[in-house]
PDB file of N, CA and C in Angstrom:
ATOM      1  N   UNK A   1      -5.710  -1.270 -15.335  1.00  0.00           N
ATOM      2  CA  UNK A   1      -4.765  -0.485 -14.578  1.00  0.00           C
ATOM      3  C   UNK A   1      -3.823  -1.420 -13.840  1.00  0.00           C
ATOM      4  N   UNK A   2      -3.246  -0.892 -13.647  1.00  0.00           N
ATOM      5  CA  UNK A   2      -1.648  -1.717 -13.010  1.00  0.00           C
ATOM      6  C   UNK A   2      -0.460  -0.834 -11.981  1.00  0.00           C
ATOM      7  N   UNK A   3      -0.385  -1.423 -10.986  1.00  0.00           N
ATOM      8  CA  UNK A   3       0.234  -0.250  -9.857  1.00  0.00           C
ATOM      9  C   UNK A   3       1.795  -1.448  -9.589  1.00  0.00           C
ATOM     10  N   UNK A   4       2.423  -0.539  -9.671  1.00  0.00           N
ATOM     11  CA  UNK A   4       4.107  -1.007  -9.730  1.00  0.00           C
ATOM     12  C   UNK A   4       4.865  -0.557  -8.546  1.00  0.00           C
ATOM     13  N   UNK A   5       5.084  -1.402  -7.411  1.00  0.00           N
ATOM     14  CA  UNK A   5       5.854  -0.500  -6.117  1.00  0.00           C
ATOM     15  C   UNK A   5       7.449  -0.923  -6.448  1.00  0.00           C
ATOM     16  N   UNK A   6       8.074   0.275  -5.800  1.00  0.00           N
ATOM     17  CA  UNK A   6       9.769   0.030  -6.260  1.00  0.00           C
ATOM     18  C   UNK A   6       9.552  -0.117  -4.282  1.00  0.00           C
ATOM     19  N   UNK A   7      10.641  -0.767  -4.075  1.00  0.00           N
ATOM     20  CA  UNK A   7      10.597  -0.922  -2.552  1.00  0.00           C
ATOM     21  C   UNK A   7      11.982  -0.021  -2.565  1.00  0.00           C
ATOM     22  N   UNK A   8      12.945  -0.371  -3.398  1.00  0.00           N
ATOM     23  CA  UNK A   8      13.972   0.245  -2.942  1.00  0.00           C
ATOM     24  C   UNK A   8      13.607   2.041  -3.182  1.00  0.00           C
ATOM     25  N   UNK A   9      13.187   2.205  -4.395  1.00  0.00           N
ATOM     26  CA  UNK A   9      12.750   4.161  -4.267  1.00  0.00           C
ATOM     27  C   UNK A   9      11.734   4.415  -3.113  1.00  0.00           C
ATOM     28  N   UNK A  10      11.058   3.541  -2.584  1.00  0.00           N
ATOM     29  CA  UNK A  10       9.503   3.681  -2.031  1.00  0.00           C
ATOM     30  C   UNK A  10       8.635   4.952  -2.954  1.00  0.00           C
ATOM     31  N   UNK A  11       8.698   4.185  -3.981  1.00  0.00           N
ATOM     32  CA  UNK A  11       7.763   4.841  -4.950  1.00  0.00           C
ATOM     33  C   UNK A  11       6.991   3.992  -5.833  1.00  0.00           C
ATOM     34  N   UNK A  12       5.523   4.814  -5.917  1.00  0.00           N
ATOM     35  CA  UNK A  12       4.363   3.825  -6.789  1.00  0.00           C
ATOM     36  C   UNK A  12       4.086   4.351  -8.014  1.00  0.00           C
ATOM     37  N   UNK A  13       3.951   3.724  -9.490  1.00  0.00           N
ATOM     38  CA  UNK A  13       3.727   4.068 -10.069  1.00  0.00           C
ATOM     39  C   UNK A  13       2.010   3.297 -10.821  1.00  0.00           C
ATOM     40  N   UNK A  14       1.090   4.546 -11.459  1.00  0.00           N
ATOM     41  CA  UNK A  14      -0.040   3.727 -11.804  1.00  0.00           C
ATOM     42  C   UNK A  14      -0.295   3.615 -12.902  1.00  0.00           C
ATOM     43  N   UNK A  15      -0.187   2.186 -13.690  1.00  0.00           N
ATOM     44  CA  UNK A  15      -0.198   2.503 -15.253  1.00  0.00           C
ATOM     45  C   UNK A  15      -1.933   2.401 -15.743  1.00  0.00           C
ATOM     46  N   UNK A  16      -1.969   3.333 -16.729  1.00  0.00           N
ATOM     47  CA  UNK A  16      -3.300   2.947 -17.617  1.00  0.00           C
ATOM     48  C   UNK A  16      -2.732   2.775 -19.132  1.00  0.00           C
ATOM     49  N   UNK A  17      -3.429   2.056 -19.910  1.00  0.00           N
ATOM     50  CA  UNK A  17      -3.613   1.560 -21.334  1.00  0.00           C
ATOM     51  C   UNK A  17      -2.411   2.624 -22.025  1.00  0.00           C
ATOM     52  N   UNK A  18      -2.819   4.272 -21.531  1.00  0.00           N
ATOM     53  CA  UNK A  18      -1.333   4.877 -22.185  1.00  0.00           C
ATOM     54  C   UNK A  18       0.318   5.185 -21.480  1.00  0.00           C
ATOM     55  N   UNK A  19       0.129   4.349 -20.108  1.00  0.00           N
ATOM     56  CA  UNK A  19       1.499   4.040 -20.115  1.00  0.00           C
ATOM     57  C   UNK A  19       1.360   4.807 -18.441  1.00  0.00           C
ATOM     58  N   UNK A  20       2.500   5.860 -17.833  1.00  0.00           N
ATOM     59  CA  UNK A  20       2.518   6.129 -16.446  1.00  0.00           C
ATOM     60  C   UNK A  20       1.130   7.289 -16.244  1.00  0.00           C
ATOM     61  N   UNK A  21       0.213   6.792 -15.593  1.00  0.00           N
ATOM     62  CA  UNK A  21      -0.784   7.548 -15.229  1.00  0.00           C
ATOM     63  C   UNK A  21      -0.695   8.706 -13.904  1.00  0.00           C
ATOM     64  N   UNK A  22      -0.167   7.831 -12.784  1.00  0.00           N
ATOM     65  CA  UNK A  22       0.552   8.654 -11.622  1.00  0.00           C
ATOM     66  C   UNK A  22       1.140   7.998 -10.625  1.00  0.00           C
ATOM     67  N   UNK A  23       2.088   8.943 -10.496  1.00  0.00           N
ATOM     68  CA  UNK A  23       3.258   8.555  -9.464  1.00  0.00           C
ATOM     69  C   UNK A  23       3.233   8.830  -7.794  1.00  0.00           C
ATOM     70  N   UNK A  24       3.991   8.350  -6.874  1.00  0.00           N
ATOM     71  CA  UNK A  24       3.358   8.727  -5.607  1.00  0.00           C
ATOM     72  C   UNK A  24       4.455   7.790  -4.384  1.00  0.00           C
ATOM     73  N   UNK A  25       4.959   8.892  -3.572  1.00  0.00           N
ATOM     74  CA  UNK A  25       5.824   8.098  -2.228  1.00  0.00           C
ATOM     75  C   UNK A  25       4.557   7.109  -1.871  1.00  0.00           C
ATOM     76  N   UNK A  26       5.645   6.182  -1.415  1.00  0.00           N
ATOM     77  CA  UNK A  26       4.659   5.376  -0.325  1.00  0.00           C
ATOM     78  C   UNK A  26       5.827   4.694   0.850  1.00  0.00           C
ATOM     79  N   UNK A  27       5.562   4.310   1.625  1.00  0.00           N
ATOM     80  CA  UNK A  27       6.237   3.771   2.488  1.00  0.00           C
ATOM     81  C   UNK A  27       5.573   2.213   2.902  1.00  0.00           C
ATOM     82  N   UNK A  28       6.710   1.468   2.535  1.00  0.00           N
ATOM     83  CA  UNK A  28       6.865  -0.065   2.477  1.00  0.00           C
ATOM     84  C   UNK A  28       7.272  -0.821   3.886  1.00  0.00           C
ATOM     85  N   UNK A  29       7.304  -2.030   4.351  1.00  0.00           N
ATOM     86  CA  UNK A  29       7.877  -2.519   5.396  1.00  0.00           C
ATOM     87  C   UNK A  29       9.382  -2.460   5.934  1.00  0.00           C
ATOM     88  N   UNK A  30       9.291  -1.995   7.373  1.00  0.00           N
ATOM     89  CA  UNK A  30      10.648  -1.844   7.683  1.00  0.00           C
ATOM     90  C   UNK A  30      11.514  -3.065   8.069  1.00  0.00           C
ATOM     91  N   UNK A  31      12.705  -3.199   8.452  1.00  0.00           N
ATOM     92  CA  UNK A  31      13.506  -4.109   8.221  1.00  0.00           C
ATOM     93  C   UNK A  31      12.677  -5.337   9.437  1.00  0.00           C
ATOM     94  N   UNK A  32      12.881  -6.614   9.505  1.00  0.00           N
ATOM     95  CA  UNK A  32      12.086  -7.562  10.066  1.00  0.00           C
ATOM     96  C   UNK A  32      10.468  -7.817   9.848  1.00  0.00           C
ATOM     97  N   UNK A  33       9.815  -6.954   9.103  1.00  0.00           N
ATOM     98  CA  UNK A  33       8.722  -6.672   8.738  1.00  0.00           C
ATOM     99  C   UNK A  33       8.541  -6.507   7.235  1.00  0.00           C
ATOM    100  N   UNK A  34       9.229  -7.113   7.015  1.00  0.00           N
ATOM    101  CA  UNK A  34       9.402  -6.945   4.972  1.00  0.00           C
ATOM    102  C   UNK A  34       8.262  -7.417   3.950  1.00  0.00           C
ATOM    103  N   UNK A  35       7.825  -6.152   3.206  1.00  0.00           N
ATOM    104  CA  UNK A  35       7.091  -6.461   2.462  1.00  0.00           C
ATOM    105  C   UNK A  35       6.908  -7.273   1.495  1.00  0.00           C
ATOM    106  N   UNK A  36       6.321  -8.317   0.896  1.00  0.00           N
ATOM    107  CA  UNK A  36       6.302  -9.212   0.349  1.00  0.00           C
ATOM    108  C   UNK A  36       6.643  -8.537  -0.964  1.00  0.00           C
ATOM    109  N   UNK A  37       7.233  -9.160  -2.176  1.00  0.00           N
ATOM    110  CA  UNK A  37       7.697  -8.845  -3.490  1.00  0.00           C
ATOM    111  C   UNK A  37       6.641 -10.185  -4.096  1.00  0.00           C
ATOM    112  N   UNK A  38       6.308  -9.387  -5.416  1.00  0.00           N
ATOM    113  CA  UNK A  38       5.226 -10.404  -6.056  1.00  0.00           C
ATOM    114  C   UNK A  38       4.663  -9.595  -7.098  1.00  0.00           C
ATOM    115  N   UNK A  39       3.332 -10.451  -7.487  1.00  0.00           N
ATOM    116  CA  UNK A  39       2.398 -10.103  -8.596  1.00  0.00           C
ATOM    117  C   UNK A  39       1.150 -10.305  -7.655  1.00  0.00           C
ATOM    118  N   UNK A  40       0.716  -9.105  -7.002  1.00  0.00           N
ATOM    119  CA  UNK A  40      -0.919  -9.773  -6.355  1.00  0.00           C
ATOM    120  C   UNK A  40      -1.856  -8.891  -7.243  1.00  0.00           C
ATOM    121  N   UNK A  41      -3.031  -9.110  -6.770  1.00  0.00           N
ATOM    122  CA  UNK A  41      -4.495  -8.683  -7.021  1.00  0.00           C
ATOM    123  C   UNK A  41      -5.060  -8.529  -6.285  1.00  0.00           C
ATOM    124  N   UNK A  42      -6.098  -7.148  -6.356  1.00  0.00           N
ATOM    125  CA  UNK A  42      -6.596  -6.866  -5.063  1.00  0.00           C
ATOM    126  C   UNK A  42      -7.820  -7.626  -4.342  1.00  0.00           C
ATOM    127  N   UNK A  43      -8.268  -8.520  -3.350  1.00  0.00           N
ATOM    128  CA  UNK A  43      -8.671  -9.658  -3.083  1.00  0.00           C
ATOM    129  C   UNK A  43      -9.970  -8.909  -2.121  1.00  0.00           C
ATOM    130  N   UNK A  44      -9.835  -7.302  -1.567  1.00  0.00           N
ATOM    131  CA  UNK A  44     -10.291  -6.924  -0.739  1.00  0.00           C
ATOM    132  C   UNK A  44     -10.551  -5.461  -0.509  1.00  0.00           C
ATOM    133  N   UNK A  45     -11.444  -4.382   0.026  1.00  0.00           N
ATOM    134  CA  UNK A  45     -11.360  -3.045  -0.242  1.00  0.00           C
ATOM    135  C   UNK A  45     -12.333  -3.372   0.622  1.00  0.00           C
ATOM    136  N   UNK A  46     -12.237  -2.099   2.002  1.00  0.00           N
ATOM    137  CA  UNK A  46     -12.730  -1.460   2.765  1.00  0.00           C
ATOM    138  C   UNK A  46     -12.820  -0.480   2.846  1.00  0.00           C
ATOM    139  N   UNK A  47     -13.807   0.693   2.643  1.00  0.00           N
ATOM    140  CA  UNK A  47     -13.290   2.210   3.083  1.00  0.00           C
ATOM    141  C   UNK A  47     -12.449   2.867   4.045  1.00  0.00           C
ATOM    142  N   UNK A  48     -13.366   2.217   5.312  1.00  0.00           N
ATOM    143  CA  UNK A  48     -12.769   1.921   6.778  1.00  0.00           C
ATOM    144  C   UNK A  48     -12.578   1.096   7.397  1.00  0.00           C
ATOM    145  N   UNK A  49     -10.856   0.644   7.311  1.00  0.00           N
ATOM    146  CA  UNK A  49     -11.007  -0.737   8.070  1.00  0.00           C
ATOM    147  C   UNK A  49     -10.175  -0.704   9.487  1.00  0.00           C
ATOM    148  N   UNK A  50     -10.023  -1.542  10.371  1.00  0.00           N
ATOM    149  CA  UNK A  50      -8.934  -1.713  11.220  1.00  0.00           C
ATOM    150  C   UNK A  50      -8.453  -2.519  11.312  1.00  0.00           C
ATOM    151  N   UNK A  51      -7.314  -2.637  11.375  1.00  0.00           N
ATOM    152  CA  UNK A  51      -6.473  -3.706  11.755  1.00  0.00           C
ATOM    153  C   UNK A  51      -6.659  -4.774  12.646  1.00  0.00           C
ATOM    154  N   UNK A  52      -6.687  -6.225  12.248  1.00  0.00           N
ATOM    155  CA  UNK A  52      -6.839  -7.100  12.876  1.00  0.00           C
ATOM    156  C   UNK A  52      -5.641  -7.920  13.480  1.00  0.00           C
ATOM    157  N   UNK A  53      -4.783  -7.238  13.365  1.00  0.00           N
ATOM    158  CA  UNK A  53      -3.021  -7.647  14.107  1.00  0.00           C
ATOM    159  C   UNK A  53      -2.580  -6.697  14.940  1.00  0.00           C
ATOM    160  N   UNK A  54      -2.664  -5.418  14.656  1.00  0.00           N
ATOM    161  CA  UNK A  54      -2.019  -4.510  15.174  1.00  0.00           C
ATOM    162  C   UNK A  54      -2.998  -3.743  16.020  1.00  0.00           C
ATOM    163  N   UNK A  55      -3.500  -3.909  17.028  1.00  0.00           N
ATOM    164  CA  UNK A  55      -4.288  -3.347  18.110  1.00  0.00           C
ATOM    165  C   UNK A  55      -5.038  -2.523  17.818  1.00  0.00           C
ATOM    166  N   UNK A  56      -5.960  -3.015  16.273  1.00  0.00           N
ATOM    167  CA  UNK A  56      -7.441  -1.977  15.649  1.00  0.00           C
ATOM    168  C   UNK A  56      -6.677  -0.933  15.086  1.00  0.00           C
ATOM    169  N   UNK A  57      -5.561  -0.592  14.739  1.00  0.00           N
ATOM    170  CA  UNK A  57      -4.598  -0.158  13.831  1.00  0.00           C
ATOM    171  C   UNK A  57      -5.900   0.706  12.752  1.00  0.00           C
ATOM    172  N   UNK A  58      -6.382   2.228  12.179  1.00  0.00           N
ATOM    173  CA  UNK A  58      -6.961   2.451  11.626  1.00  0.00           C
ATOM    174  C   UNK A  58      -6.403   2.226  10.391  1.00  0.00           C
ATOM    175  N   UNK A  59      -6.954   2.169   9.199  1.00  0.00           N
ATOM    176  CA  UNK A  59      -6.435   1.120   7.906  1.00  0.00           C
ATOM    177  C   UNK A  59      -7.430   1.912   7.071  1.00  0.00           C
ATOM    178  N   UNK A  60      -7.494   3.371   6.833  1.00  0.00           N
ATOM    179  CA  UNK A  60      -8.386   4.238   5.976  1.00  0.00           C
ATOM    180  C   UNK A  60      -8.390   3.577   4.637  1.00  0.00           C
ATOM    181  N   UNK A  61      -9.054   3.441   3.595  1.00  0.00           N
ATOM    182  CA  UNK A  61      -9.069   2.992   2.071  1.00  0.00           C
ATOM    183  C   UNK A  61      -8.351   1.650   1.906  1.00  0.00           C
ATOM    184  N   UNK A  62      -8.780   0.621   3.153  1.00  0.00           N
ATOM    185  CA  UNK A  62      -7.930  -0.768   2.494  1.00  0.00           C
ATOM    186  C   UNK A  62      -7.836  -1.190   1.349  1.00  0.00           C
ATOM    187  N   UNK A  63      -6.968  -1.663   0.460  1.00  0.00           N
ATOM    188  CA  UNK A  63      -7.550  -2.906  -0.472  1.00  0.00           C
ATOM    189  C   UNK A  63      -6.225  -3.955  -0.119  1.00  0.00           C
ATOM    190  N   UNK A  64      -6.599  -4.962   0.242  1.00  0.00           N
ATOM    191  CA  UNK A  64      -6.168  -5.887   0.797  1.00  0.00           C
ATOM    192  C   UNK A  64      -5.598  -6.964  -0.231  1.00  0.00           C
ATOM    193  N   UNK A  65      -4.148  -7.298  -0.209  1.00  0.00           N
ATOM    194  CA  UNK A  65      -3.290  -7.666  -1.802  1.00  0.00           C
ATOM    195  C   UNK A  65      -2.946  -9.816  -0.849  1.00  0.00           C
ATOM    196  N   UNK A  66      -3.492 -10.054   0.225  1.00  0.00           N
ATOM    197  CA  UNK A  66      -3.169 -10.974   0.774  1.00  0.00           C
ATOM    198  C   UNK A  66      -3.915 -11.210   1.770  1.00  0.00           C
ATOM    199  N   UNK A  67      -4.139 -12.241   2.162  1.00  0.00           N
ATOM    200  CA  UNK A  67      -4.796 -12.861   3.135  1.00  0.00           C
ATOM    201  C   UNK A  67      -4.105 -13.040   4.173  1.00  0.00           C
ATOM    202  N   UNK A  68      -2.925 -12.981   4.578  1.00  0.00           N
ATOM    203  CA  UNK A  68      -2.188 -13.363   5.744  1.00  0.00           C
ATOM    204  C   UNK A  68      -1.991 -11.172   6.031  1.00  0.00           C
ATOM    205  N   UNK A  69      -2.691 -10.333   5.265  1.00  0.00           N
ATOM    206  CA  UNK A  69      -2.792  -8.897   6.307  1.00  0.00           C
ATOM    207  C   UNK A  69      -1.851  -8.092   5.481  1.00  0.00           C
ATOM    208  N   UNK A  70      -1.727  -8.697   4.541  1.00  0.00           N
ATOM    209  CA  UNK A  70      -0.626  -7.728   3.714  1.00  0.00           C
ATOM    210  C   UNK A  70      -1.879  -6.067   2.959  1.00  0.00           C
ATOM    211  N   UNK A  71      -1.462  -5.289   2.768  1.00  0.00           N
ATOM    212  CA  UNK A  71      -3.012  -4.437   2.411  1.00  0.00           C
ATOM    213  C   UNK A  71      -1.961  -2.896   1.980  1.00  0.00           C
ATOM    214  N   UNK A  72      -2.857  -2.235   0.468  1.00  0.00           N
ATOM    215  CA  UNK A  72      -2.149  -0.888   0.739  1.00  0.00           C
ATOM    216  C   UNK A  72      -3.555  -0.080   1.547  1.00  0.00           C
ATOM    217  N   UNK A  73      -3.049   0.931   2.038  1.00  0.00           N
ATOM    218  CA  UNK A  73      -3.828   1.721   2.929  1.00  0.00           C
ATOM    219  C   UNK A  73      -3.284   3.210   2.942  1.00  0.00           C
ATOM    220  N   UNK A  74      -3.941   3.845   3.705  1.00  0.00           N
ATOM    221  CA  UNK A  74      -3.933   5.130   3.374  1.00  0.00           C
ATOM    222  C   UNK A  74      -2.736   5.756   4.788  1.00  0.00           C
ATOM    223  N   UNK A  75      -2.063   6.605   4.733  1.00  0.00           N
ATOM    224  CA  UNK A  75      -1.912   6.879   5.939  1.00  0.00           C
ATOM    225  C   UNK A  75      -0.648   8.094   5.357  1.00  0.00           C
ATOM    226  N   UNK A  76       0.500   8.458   6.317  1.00  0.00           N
ATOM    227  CA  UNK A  76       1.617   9.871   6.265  1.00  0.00           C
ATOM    228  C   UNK A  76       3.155   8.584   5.849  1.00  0.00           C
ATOM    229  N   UNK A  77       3.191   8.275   4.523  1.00  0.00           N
ATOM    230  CA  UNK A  77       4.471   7.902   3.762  1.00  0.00           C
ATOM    231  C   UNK A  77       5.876   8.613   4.163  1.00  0.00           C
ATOM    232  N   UNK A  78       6.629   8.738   5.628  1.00  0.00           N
ATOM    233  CA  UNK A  78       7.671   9.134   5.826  1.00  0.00           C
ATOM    234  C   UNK A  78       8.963   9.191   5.239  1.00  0.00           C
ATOM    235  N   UNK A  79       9.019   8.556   3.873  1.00  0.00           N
ATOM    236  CA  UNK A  79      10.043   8.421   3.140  1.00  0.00           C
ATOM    237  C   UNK A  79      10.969   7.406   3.305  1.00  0.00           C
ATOM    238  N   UNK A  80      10.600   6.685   3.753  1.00  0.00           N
ATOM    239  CA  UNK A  80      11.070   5.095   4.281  1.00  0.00           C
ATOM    240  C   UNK A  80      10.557   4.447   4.643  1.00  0.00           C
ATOM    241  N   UNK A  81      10.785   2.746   4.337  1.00  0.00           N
ATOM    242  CA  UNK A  81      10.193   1.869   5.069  1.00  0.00           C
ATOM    243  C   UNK A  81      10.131   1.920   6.613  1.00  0.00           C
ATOM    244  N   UNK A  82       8.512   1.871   6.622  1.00  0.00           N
ATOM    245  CA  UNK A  82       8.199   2.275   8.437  1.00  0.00           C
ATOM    246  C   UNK A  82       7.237   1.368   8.795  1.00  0.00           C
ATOM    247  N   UNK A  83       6.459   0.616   7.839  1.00  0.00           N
ATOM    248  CA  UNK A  83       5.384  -0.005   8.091  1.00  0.00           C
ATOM    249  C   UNK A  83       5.537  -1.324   8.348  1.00  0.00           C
ATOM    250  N   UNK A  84       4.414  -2.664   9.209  1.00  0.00           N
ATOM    251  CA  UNK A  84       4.455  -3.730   9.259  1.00  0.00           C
ATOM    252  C   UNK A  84       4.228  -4.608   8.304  1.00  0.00           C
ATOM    253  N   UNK A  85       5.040  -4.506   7.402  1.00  0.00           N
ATOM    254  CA  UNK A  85       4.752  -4.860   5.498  1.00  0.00           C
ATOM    255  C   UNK A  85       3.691  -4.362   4.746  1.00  0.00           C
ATOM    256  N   UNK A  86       2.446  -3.410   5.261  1.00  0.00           N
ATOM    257  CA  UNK A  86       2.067  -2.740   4.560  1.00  0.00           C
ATOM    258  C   UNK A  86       2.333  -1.929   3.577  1.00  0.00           C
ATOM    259  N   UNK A  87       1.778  -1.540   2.721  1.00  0.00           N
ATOM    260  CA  UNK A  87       2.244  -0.005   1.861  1.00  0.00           C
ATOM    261  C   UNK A  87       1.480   1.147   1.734  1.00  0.00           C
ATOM    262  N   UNK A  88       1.846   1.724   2.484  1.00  0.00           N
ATOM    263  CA  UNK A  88       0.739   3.009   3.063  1.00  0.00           C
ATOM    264  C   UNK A  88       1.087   4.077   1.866  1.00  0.00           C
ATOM    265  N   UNK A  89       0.212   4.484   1.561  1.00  0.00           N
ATOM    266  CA  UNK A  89      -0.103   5.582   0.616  1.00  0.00           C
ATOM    267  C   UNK A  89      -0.866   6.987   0.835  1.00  0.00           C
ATOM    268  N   UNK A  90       0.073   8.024   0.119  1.00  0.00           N
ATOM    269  CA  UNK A  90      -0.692   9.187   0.683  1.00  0.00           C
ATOM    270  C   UNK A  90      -2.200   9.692   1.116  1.00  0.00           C
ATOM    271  N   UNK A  91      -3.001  10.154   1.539  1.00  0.00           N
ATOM    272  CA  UNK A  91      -4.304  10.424   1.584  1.00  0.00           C
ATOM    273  C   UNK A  91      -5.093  10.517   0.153  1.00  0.00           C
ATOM    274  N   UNK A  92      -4.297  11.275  -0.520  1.00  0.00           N
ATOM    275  CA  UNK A  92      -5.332  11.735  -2.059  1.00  0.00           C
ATOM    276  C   UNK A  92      -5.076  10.678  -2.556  1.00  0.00           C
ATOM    277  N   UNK A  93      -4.258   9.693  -2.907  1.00  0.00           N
ATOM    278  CA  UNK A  93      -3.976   8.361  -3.467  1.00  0.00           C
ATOM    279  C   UNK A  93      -5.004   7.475  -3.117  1.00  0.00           C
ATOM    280  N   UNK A  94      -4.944   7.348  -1.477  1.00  0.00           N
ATOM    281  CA  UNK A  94      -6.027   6.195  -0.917  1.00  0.00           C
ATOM    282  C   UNK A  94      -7.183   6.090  -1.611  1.00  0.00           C
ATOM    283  N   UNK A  95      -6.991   7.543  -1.346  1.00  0.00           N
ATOM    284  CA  UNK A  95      -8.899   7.596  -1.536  1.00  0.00           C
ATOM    285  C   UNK A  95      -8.951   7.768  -3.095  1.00  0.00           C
ATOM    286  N   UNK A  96      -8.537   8.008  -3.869  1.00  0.00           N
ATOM    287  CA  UNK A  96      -8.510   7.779  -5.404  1.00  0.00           C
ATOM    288  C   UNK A  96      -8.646   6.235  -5.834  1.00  0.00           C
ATOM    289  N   UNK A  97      -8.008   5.498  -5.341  1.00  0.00           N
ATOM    290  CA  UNK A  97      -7.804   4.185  -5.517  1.00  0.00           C
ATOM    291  C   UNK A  97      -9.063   3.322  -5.288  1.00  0.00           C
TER     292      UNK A  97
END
């Protein structure tokens, strides 16, 4: 499987073996807080985690794409970049993932 973020749509797409499996808003880092662009792998997965930068920040369904706190997580995708370079993803997503 393979998950593709557009930063500029703030949209995720999830591929399996036959091509777009499912699609899904997410909301990416806002301006000064920019989400990293890359090829990661997921390095980390918590059910329940908190944030260790952002004042225990709840971090529902981590999987953690970086070591310096980069992570998608679960949380309300406002339709724009809102996050501290995270990529927060809807509830049924998180927890699918």
């Amino acid at each position: 499987m393979l998950i593709s973020i557009s930063i500029d749509k703030q949209q995720l797409k999830l591929y399996d073996n036959n091509g777009v499996f499912a699609e899904s808003p997410v909301s990416t880092g806002m301006p000064g807080h920019s989400t990293p662009m890359g090829v990661f792998s997921v390095i980390g997965k918590e059910v329940f985690h908190r944030s260790n930068i952002y004042s225990g920040a709840p971090m529902p369904h981590m999987q953690r794409i970086t070591w310096s706190g980069v992570a998608l997580h679960e949380g309300v995708p406002p339709g724009r970049p809102a996050t501290h370079v995270c990529i927060r993803l809807p509830g049924a997503l998180g927890a699918r993932l």
